[in-house]
C-alpha atoms as a PDB file:
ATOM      1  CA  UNK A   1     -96.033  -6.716 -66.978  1.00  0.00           C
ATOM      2  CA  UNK A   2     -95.948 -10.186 -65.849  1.00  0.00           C
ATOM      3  CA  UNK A   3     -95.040  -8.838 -62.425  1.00  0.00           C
ATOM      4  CA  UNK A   4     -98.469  -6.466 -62.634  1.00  0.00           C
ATOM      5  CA  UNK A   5    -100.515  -9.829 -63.199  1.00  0.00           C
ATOM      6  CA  UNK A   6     -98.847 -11.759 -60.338  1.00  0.00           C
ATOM      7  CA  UNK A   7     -99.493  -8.756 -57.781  1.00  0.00           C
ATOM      8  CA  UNK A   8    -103.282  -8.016 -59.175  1.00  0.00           C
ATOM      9  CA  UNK A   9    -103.903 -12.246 -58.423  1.00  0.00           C
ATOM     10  CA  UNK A  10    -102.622 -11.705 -54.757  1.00  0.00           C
ATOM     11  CA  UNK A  11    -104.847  -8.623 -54.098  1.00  0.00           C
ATOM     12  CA  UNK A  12    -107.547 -10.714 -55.309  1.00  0.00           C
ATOM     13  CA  UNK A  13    -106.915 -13.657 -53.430  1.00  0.00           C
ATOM     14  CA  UNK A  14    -106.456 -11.290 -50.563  1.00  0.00           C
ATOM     15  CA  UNK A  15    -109.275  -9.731 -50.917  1.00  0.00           C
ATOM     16  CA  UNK A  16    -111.847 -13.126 -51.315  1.00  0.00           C
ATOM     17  CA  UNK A  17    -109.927 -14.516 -48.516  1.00  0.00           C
ATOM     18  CA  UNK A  18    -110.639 -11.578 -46.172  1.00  0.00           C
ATOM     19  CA  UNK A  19    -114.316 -11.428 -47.353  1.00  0.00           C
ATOM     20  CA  UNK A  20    -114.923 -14.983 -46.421  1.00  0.00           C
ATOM     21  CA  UNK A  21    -113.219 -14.125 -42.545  1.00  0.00           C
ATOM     22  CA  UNK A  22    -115.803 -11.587 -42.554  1.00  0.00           C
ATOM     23  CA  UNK A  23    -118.489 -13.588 -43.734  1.00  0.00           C
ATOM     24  CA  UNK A  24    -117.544 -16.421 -40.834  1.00  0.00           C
ATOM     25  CA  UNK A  25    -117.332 -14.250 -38.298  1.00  0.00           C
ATOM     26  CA  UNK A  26    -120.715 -12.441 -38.554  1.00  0.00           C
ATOM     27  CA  UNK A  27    -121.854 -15.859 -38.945  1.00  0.00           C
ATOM     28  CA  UNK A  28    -120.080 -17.015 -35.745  1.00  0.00           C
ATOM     29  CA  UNK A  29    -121.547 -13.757 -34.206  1.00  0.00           C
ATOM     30  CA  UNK A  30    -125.070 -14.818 -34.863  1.00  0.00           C
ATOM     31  CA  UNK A  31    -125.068 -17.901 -33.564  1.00  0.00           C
ATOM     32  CA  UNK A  32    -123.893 -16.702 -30.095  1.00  0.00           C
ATOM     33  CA  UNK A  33    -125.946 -13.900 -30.324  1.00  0.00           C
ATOM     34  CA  UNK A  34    -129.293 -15.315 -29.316  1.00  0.00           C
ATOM     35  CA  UNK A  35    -132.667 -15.105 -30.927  1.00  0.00           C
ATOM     36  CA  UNK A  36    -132.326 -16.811 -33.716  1.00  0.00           C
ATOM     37  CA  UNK A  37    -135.245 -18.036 -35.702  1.00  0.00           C
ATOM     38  CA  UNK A  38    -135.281 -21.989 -35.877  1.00  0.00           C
ATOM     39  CA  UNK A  39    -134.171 -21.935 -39.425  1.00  0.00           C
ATOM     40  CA  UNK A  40    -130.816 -20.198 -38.543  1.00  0.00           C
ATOM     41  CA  UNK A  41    -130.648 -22.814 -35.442  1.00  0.00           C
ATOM     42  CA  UNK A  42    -130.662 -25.142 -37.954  1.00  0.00           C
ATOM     43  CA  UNK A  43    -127.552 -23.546 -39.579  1.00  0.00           C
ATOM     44  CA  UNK A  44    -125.603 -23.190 -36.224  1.00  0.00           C
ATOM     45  CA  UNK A  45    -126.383 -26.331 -34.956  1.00  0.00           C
ATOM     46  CA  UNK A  46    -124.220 -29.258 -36.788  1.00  0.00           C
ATOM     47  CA  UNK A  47    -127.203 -31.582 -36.022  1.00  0.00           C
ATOM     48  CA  UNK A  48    -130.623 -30.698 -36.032  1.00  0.00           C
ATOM     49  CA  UNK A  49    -131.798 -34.694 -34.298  1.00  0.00           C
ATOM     50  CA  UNK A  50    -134.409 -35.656 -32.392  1.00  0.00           C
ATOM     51  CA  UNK A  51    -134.125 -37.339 -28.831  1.00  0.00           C
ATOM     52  CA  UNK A  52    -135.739 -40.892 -28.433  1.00  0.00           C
ATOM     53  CA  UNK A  53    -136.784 -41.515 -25.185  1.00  0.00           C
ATOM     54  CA  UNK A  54    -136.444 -44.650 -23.414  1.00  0.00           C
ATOM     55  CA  UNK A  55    -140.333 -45.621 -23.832  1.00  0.00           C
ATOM     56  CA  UNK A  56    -139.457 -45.341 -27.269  1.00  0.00           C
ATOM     57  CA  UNK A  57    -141.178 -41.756 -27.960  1.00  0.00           C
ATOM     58  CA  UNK A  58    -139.360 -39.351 -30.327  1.00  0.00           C
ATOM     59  CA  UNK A  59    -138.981 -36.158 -29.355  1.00  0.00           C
ATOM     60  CA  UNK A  60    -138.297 -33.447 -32.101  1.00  0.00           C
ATOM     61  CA  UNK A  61    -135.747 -31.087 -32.132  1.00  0.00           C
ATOM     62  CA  UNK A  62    -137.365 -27.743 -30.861  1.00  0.00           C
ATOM     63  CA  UNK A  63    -136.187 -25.882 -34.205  1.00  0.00           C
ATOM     64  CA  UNK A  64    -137.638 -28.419 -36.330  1.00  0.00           C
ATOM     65  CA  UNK A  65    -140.737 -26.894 -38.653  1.00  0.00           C
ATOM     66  CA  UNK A  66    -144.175 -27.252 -37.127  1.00  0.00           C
ATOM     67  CA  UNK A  67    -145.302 -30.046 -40.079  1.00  0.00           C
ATOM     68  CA  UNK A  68    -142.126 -32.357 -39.088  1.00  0.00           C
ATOM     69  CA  UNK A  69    -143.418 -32.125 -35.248  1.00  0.00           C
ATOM     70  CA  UNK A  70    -147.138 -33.014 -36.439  1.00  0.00           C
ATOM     71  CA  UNK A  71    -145.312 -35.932 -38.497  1.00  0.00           C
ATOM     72  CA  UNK A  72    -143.272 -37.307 -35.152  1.00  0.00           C
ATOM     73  CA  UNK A  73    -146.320 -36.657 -33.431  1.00  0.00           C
ATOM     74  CA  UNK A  74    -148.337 -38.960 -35.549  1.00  0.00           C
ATOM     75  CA  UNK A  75    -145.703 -41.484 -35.655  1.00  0.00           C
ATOM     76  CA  UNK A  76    -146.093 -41.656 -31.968  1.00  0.00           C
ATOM     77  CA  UNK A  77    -149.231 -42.520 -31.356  1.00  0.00           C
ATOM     78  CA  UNK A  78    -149.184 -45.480 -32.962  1.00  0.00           C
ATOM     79  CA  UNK A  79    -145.441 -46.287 -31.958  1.00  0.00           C
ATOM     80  CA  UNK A  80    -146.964 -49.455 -29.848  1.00  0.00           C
ATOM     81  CA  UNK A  81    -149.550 -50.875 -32.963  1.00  0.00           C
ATOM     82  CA  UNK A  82    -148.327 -54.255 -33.669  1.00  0.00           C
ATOM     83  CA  UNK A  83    -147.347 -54.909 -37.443  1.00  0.00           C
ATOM     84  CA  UNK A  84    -150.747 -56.083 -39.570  1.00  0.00           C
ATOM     85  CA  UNK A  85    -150.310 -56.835 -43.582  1.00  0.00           C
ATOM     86  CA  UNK A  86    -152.575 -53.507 -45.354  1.00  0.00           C
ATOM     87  CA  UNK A  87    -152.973 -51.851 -42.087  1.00  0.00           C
ATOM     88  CA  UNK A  88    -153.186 -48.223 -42.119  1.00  0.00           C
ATOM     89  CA  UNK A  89    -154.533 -48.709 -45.833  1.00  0.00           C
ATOM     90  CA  UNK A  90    -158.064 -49.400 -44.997  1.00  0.00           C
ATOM     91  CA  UNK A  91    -158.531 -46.074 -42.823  1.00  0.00           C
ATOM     92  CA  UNK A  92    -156.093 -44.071 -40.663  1.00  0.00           C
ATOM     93  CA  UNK A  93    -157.046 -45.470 -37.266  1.00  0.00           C
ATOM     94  CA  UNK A  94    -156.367 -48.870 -37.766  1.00  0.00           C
ATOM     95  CA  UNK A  95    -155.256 -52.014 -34.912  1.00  0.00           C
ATOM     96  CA  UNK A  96    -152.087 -52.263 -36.849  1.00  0.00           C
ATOM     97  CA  UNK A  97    -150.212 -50.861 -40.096  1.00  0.00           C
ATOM     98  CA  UNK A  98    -147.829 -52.395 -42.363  1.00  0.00           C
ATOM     99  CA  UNK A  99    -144.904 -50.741 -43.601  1.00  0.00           C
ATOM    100  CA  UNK A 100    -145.947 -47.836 -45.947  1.00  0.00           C
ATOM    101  CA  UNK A 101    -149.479 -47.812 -43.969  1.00  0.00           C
ATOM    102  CA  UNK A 102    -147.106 -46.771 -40.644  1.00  0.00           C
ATOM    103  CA  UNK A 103    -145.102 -44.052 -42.952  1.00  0.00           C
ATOM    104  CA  UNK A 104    -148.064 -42.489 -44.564  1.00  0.00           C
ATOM    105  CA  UNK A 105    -150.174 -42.235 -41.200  1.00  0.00           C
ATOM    106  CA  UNK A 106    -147.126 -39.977 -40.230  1.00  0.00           C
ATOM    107  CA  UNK A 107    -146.743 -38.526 -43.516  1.00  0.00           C
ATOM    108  CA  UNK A 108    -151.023 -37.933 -43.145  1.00  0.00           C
ATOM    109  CA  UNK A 109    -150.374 -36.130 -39.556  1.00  0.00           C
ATOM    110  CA  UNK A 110    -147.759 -33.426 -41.054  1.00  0.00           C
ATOM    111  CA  UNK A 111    -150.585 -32.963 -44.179  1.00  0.00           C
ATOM    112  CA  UNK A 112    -148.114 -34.424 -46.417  1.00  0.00           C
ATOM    113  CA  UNK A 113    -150.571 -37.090 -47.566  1.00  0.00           C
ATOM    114  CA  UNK A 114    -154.253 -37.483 -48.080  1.00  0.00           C
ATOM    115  CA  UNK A 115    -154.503 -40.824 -48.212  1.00  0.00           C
ATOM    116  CA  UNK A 116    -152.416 -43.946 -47.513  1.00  0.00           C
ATOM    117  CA  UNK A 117    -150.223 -45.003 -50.616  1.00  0.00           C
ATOM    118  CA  UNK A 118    -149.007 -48.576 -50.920  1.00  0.00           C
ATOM    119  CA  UNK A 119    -145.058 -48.787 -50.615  1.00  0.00           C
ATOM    120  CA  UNK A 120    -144.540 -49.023 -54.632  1.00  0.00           C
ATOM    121  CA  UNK A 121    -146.459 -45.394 -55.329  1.00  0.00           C
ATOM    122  CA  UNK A 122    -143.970 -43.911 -53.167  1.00  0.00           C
ATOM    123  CA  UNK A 123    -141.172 -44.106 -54.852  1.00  0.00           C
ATOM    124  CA  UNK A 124    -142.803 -41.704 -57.430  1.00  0.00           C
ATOM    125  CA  UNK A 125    -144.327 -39.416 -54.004  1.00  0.00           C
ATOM    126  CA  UNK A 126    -142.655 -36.119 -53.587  1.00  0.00           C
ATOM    127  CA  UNK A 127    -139.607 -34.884 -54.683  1.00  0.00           C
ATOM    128  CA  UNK A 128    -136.889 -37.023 -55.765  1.00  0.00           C
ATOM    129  CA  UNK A 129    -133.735 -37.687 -53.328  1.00  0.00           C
ATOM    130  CA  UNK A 130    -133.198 -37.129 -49.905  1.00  0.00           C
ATOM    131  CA  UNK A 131    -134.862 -34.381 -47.794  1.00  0.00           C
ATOM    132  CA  UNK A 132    -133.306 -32.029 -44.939  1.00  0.00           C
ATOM    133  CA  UNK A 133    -135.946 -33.325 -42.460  1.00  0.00           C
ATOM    134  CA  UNK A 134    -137.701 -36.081 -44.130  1.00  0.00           C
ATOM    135  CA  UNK A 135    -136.516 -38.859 -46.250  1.00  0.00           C
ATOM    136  CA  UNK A 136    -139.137 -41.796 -47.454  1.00  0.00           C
ATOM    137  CA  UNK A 137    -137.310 -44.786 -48.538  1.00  0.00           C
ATOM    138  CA  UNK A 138    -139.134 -46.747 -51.201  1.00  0.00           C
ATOM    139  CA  UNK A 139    -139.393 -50.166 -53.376  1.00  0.00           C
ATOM    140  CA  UNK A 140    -142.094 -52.385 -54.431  1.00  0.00           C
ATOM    141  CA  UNK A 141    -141.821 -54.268 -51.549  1.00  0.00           C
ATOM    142  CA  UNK A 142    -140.882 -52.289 -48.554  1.00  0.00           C
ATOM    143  CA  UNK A 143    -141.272 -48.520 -47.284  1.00  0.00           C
ATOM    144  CA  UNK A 144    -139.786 -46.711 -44.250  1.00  0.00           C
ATOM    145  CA  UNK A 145    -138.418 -42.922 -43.533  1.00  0.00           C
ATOM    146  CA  UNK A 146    -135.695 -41.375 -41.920  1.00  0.00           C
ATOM    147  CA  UNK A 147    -137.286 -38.314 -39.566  1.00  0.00           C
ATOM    148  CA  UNK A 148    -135.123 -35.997 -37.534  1.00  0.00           C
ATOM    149  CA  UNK A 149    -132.064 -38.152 -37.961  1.00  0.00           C
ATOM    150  CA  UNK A 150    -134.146 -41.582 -37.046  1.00  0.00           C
ATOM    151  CA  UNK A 151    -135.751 -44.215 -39.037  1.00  0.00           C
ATOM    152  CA  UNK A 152    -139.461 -45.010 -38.686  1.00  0.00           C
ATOM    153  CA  UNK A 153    -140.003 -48.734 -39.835  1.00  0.00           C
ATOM    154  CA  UNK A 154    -141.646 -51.563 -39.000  1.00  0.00           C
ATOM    155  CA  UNK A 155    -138.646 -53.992 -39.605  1.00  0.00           C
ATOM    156  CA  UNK A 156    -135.089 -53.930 -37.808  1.00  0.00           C
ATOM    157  CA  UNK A 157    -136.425 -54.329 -34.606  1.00  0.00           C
ATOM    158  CA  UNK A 158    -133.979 -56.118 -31.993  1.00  0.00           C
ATOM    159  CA  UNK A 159    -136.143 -56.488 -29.759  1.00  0.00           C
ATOM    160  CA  UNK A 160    -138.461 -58.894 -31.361  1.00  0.00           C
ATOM    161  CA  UNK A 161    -141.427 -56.532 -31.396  1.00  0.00           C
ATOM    162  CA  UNK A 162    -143.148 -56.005 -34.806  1.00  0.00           C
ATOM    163  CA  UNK A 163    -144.718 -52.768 -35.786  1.00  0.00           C
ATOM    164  CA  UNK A 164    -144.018 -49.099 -36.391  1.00  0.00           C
ATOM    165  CA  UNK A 165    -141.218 -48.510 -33.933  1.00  0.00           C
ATOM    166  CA  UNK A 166    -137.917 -45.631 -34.112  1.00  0.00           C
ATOM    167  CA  UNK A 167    -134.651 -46.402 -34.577  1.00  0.00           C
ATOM    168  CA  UNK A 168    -131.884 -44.808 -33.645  1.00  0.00           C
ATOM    169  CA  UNK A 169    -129.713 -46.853 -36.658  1.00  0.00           C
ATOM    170  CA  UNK A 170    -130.289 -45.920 -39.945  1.00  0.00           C
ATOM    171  CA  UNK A 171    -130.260 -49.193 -42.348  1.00  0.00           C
ATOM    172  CA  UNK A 172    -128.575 -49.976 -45.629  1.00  0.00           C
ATOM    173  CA  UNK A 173    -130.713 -48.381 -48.597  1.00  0.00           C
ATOM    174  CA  UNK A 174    -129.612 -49.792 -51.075  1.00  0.00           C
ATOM    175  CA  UNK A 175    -132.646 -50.755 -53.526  1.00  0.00           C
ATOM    176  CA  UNK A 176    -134.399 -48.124 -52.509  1.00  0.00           C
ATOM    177  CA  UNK A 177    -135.731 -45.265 -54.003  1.00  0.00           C
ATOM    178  CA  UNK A 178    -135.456 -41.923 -51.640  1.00  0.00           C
ATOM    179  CA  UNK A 179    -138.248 -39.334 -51.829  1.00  0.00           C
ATOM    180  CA  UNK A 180    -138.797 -36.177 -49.709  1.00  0.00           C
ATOM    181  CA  UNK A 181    -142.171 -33.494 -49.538  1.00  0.00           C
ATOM    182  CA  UNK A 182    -140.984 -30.432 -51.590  1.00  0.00           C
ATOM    183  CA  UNK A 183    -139.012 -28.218 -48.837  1.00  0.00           C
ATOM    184  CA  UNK A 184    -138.482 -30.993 -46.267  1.00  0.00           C
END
């Protein structure tokens, strides 16, 4: 009897194991297989990033979702704006944006946003945690994202220049309260 058990658990675990080969391999065979939609890119590719070029304009990742493309593309026209306390707040086109004024102007060009919020409403924007493609980083004092694998801020610059710029390094977030758009 205890013999019967023993046998029926390795036919099982035969069994799952094989089904999970299976499962990898069509996988594999998808991948390799060619058109794909961008979602299953996604899935095949370990990193869906964008490329920053040396001018310091982000380029998405060609399988990212239309809305995260409008957002970079937002974010890149004003890449250049110098930093300005409540700019971006007043209106959209603005001479310069603050922190949260930069990240909702790019939030604004995906039609994540309506209008600007100040950095302490968005910790309570969106969905709570991080997002696949989108991550808003929030306190009372300070807000920035993390798009396509690179941080949109205003602060962290090396460089000396202030304003909305990309970063390729991501920054500690501790004290901060991560939001995402439902989906992103």
């Amino acid at each position: 009897m205890r013999r019967n058990f023993r046998l029926a658990g390795l036919v099982l675990v035969l069994t799952l194991s094989a089904a999970a080969l299976i499962g990898a391999s069509g996988a594999a065979a998808r991948c390799t297989s060619g058109g794909l939609s961008p979602s299953e890119v996604d899935m095949c590719t370990p990193t869906a990033k964008a490329h920053l070029l040396p001018n310091g304009t982000l380029i998405p990742p060609q399988s990212a979702p239309p809305r995260i493309k409008r957002v970079i593309a937002a974010a890149n026209k004003i890449r250049t704006k110098p930093y300005i306390w409540g700019g971006g707040h007043a209106r959209w086109w603005d001479r310069g944006y603050d922190c949260s004024g930069s990240v909702s102007f790019a939030l604004h060009g995906g039609r994540f946003l309506e209008s600007p919020l100040p950095s302490g409403p968005m910790t309570k924007w969106g969905e709570e945690g991080e997002g696949r493609w989108i991550t808003v980083y929030a306190n009372g004092g300070h807000a920035y994202a993390v798009i396509a694998g690179f941080r949109w801020d205003t602060s962290g610059d090396s460089g000396g220049e202030t304003g909305p710029r990309w970063h390729e390094d991501l920054r500690d977030n501790v004290g901060f309260v991560p939001r995402h758009p439902a989906g992103y």
